[in-house]
PDB file of N, CA and C in Angstrom:
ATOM      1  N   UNK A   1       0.843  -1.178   0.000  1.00  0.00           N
ATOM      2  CA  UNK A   1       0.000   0.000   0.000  1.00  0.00           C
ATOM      3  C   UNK A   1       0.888   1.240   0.000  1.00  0.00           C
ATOM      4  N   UNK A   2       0.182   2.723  -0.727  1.00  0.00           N
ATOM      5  CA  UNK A   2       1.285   3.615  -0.709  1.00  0.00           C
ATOM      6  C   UNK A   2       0.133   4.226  -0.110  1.00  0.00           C
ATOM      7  N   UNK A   3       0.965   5.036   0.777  1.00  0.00           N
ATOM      8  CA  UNK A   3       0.473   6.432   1.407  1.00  0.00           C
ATOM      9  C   UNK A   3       0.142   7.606   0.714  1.00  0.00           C
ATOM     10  N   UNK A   4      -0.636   8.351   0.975  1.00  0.00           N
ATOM     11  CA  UNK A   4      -0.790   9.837   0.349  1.00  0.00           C
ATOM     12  C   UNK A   4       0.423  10.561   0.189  1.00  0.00           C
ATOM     13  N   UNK A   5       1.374  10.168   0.823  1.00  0.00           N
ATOM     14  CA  UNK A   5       3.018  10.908   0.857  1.00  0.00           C
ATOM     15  C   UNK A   5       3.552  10.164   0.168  1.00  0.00           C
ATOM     16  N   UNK A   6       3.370   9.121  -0.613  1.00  0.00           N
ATOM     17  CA  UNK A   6       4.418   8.366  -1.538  1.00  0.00           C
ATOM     18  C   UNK A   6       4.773   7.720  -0.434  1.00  0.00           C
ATOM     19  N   UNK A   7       5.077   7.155   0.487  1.00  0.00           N
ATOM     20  CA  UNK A   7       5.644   6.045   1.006  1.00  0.00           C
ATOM     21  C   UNK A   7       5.121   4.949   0.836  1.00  0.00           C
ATOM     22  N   UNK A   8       5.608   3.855   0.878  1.00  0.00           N
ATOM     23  CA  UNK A   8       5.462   2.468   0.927  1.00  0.00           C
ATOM     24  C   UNK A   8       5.393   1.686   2.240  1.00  0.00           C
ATOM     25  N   UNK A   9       3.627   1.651   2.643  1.00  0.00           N
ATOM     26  CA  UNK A   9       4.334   1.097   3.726  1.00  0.00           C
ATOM     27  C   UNK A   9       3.890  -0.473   4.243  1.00  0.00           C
ATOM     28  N   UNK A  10       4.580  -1.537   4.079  1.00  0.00           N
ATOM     29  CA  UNK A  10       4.643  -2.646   4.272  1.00  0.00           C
ATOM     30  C   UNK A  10       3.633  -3.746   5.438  1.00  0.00           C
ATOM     31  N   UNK A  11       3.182  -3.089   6.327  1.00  0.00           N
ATOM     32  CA  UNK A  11       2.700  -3.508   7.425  1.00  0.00           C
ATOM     33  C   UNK A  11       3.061  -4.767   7.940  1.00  0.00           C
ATOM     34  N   UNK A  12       4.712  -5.179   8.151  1.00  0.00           N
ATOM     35  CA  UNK A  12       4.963  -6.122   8.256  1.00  0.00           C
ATOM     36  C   UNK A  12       5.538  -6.096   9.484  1.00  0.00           C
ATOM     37  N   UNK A  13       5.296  -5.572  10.370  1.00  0.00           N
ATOM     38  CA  UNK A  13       6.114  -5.070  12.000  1.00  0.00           C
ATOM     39  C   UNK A  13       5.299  -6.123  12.845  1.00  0.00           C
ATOM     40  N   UNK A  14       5.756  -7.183  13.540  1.00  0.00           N
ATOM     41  CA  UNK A  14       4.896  -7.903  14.313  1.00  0.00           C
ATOM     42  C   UNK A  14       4.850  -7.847  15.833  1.00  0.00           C
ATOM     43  N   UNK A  15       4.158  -7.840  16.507  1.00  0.00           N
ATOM     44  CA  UNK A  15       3.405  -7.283  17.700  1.00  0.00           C
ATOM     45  C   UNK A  15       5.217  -7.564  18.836  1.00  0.00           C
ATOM     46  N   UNK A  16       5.756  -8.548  18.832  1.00  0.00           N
ATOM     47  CA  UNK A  16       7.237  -8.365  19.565  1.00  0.00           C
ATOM     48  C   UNK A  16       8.314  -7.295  19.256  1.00  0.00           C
ATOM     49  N   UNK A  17       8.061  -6.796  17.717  1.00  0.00           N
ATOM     50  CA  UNK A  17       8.573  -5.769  17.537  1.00  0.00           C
ATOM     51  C   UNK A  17       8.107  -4.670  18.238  1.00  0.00           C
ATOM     52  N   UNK A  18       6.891  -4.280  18.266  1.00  0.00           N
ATOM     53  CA  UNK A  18       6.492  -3.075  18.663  1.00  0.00           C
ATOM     54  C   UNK A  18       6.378  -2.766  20.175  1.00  0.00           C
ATOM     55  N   UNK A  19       6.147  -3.915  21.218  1.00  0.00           N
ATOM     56  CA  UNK A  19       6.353  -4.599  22.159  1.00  0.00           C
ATOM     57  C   UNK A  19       7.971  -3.903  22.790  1.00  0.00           C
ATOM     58  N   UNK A  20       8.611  -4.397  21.904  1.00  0.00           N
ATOM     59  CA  UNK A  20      10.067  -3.965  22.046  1.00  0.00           C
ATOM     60  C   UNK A  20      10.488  -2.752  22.218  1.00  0.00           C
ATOM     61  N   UNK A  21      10.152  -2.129  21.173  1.00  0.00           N
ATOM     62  CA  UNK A  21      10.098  -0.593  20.747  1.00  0.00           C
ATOM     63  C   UNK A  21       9.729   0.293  22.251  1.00  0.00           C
ATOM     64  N   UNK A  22       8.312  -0.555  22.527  1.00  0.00           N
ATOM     65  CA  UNK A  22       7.783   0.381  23.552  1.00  0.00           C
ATOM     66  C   UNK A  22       8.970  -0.088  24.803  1.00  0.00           C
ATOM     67  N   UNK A  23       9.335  -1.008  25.162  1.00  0.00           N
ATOM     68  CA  UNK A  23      10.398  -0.904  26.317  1.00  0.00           C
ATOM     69  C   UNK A  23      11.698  -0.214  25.776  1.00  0.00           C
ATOM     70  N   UNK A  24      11.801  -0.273  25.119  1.00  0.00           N
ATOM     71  CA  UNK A  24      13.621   0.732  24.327  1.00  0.00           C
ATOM     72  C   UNK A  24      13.212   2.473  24.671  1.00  0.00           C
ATOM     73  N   UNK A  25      11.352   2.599  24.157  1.00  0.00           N
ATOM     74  CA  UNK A  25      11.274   4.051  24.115  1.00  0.00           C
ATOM     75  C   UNK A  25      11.378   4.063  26.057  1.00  0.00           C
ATOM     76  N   UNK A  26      10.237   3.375  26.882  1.00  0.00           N
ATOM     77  CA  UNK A  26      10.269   3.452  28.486  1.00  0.00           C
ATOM     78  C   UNK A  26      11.739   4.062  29.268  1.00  0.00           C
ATOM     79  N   UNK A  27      12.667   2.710  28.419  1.00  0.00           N
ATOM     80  CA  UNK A  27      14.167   2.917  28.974  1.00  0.00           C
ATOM     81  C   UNK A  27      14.639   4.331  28.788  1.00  0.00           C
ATOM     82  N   UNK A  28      14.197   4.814  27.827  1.00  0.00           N
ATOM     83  CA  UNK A  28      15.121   6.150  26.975  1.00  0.00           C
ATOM     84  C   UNK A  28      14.560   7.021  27.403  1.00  0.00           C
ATOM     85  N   UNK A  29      12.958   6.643  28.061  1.00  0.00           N
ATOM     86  CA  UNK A  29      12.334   7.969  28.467  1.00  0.00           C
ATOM     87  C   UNK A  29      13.101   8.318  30.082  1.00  0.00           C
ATOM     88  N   UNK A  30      13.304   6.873  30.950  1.00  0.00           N
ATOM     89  CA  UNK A  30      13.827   7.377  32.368  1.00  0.00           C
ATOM     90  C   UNK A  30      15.130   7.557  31.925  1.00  0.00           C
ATOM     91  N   UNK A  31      16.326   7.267  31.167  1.00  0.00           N
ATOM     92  CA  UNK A  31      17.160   7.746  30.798  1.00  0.00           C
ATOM     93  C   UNK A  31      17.254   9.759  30.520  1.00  0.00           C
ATOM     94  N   UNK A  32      16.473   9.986  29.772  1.00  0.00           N
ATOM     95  CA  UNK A  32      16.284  11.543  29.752  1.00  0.00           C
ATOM     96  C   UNK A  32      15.525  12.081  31.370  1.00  0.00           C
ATOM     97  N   UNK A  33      15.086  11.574  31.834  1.00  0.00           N
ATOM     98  CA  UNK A  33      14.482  11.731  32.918  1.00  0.00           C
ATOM     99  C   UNK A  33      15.751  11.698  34.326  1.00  0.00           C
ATOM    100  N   UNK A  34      16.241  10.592  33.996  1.00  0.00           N
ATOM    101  CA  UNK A  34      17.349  11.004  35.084  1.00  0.00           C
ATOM    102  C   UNK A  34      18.614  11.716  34.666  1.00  0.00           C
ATOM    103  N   UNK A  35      18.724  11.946  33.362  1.00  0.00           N
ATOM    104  CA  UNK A  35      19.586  13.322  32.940  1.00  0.00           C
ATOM    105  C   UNK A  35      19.490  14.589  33.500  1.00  0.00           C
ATOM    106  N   UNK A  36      17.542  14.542  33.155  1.00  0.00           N
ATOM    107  CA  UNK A  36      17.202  15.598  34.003  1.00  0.00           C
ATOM    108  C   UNK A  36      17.289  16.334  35.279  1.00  0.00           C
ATOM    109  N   UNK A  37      17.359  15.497  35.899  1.00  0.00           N
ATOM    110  CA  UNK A  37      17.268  15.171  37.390  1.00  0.00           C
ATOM    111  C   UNK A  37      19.143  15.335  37.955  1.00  0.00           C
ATOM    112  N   UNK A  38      19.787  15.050  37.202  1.00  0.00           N
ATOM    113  CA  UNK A  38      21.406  15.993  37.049  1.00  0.00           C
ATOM    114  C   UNK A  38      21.598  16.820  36.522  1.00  0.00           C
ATOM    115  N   UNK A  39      20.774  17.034  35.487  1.00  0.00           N
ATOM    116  CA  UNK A  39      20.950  18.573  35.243  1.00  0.00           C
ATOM    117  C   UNK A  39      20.687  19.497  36.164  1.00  0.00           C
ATOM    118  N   UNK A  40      19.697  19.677  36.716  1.00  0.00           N
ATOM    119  CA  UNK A  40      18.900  20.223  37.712  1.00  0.00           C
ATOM    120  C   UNK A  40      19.557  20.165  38.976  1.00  0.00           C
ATOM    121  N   UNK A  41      20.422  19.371  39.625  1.00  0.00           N
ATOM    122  CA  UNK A  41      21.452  19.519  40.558  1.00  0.00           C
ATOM    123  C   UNK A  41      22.587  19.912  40.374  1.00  0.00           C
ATOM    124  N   UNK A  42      23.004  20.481  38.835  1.00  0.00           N
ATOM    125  CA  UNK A  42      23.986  21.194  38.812  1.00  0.00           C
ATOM    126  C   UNK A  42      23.640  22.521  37.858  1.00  0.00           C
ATOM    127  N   UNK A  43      22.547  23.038  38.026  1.00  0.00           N
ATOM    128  CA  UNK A  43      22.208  24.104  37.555  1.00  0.00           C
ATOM    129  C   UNK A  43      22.118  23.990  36.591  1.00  0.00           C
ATOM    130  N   UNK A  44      22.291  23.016  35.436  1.00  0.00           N
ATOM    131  CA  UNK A  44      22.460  23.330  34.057  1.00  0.00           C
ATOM    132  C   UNK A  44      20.849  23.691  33.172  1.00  0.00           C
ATOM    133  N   UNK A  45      20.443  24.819  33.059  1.00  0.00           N
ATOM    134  CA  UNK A  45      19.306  24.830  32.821  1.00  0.00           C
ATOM    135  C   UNK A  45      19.150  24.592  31.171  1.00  0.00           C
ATOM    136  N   UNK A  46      19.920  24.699  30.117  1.00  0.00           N
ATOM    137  CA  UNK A  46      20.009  24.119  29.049  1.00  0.00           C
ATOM    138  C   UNK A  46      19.676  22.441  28.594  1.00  0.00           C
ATOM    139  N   UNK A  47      20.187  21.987  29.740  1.00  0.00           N
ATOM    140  CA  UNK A  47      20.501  20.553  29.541  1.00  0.00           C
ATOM    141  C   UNK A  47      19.282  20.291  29.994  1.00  0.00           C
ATOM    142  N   UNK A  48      18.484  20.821  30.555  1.00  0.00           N
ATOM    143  CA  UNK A  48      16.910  20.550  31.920  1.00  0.00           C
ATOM    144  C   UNK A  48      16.323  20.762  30.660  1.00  0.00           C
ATOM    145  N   UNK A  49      16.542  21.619  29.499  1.00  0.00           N
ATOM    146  CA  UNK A  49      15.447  22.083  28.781  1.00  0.00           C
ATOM    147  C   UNK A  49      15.383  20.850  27.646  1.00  0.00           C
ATOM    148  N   UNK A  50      16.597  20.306  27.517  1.00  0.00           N
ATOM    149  CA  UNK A  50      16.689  19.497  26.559  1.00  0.00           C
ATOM    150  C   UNK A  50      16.208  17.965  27.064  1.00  0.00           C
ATOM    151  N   UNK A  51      16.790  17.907  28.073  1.00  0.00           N
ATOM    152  CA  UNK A  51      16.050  16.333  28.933  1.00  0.00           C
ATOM    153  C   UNK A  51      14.874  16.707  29.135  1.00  0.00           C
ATOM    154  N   UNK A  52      13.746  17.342  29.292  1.00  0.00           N
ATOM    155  CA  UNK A  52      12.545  17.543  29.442  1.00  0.00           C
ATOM    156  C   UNK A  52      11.807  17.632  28.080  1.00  0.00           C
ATOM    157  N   UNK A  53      12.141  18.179  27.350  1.00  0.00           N
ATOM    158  CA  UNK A  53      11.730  18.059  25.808  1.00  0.00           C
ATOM    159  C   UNK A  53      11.790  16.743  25.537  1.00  0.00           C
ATOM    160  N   UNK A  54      13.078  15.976  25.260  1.00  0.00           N
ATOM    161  CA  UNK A  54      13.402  13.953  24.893  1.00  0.00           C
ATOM    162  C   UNK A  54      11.926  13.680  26.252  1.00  0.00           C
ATOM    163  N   UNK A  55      12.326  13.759  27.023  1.00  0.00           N
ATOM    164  CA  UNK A  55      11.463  12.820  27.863  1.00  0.00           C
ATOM    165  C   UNK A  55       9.801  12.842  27.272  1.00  0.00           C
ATOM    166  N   UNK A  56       9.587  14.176  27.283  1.00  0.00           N
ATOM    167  CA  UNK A  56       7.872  14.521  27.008  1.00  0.00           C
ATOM    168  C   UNK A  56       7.535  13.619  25.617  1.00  0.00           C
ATOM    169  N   UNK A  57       8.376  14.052  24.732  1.00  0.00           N
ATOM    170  CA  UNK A  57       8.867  13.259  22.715  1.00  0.00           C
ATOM    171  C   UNK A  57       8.272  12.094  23.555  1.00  0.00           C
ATOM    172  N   UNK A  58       9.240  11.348  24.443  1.00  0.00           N
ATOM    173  CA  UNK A  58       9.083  10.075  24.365  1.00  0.00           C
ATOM    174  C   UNK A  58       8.021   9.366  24.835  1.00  0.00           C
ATOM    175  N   UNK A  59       7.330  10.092  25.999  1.00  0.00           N
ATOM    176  CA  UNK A  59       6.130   9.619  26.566  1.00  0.00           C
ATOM    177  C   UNK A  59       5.074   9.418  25.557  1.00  0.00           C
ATOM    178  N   UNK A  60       5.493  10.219  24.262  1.00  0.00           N
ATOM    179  CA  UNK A  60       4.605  10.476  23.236  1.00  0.00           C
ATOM    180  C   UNK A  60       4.191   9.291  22.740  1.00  0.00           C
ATOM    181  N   UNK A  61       5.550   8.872  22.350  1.00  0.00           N
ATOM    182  CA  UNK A  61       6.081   7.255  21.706  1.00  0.00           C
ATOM    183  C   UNK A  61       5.217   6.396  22.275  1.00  0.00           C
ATOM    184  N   UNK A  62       5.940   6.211  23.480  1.00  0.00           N
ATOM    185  CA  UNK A  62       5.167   5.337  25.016  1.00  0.00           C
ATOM    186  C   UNK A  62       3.334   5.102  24.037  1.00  0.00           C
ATOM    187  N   UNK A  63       3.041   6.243  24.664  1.00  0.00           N
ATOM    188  CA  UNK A  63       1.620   6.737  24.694  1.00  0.00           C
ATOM    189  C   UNK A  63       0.567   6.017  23.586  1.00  0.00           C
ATOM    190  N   UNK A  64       1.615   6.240  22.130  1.00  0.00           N
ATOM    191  CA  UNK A  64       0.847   5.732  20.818  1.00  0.00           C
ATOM    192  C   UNK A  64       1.192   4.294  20.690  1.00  0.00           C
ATOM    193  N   UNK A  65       2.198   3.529  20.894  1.00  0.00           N
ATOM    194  CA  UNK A  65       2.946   2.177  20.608  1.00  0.00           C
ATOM    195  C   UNK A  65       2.013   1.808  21.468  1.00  0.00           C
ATOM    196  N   UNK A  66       1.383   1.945  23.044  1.00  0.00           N
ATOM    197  CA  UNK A  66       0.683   1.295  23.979  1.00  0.00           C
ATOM    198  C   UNK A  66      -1.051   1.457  23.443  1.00  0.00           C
ATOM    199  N   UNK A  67      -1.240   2.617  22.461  1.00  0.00           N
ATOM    200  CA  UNK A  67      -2.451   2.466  21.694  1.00  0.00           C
ATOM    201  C   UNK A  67      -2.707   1.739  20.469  1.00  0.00           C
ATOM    202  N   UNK A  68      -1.398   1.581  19.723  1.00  0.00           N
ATOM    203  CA  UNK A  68      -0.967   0.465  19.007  1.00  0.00           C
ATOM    204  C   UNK A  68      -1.602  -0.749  19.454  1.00  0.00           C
ATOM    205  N   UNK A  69      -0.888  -1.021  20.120  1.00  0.00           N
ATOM    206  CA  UNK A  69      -1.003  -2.709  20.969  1.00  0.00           C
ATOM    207  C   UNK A  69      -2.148  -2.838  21.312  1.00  0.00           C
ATOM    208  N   UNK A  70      -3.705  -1.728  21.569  1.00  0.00           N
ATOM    209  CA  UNK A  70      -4.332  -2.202  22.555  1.00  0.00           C
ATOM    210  C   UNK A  70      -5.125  -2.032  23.771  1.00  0.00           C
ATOM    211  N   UNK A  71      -3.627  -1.452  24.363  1.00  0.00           N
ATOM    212  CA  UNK A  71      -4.245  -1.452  25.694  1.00  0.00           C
ATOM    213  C   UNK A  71      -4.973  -0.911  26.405  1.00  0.00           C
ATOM    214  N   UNK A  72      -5.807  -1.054  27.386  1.00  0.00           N
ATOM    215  CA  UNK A  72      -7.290  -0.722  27.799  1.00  0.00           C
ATOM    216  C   UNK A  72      -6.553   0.838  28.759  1.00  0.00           C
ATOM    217  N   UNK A  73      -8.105   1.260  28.178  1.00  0.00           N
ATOM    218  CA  UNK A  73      -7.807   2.768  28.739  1.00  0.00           C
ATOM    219  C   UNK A  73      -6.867   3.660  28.236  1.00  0.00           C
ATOM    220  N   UNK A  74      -6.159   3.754  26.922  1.00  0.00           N
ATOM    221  CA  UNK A  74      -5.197   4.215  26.526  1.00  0.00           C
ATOM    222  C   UNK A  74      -6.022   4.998  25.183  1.00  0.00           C
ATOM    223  N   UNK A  75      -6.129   6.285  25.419  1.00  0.00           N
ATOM    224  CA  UNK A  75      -7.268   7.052  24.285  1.00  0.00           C
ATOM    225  C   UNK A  75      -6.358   7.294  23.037  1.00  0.00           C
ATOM    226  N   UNK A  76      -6.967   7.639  21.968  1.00  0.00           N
ATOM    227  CA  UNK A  76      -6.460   8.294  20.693  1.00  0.00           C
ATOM    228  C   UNK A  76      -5.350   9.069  21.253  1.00  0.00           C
ATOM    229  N   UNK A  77      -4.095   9.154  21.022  1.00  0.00           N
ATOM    230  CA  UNK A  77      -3.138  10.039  21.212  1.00  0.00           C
ATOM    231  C   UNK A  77      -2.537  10.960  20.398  1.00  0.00           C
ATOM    232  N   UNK A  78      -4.222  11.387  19.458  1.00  0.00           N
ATOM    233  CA  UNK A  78      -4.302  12.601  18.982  1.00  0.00           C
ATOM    234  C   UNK A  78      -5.297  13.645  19.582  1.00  0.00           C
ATOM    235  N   UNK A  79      -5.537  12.810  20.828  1.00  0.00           N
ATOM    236  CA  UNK A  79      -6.712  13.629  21.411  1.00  0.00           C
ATOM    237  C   UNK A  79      -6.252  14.575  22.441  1.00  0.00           C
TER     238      UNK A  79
END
């Protein structure tokens, strides 16, 4: 199937993949999260702005991959 953008897109990603994805994004989100959390004990307010931005991105991820899959109680995460 092609997309309205010309892409091609395959739908061949199977549920352990995406599964996956969502623990790689979890990890990466407390990863920016405890960046944060040193930034912020050494004043660096640049680095706070940038670990808080990745983290929020990622909850994003989180948010849609877990609406992907399914799971109960997890709304449109365009809403």
């Amino acid at each position: 199937m092609i997309h309205a953008q010309g892409n091609m897109r395959t739908y061949d990603r199977t549920w352990e993949e995406i599964e996956s994805m969502l623990d790689d994004a979890r990890t990466r989100r407390r990863q920016w999260q405890d960046f944060y959390e040193h930034a912020k004990r050494v004043h660096d307010k640049d680095s706070m702005k940038d670990a808080a931005r990745n983290a929020k991105a990622l909850e994003g991820v989180e948010e849609t991959l877990r609406w992907v899959l399914g799971e109960s109680g997890i709304r449109d995460p365009l809403d």
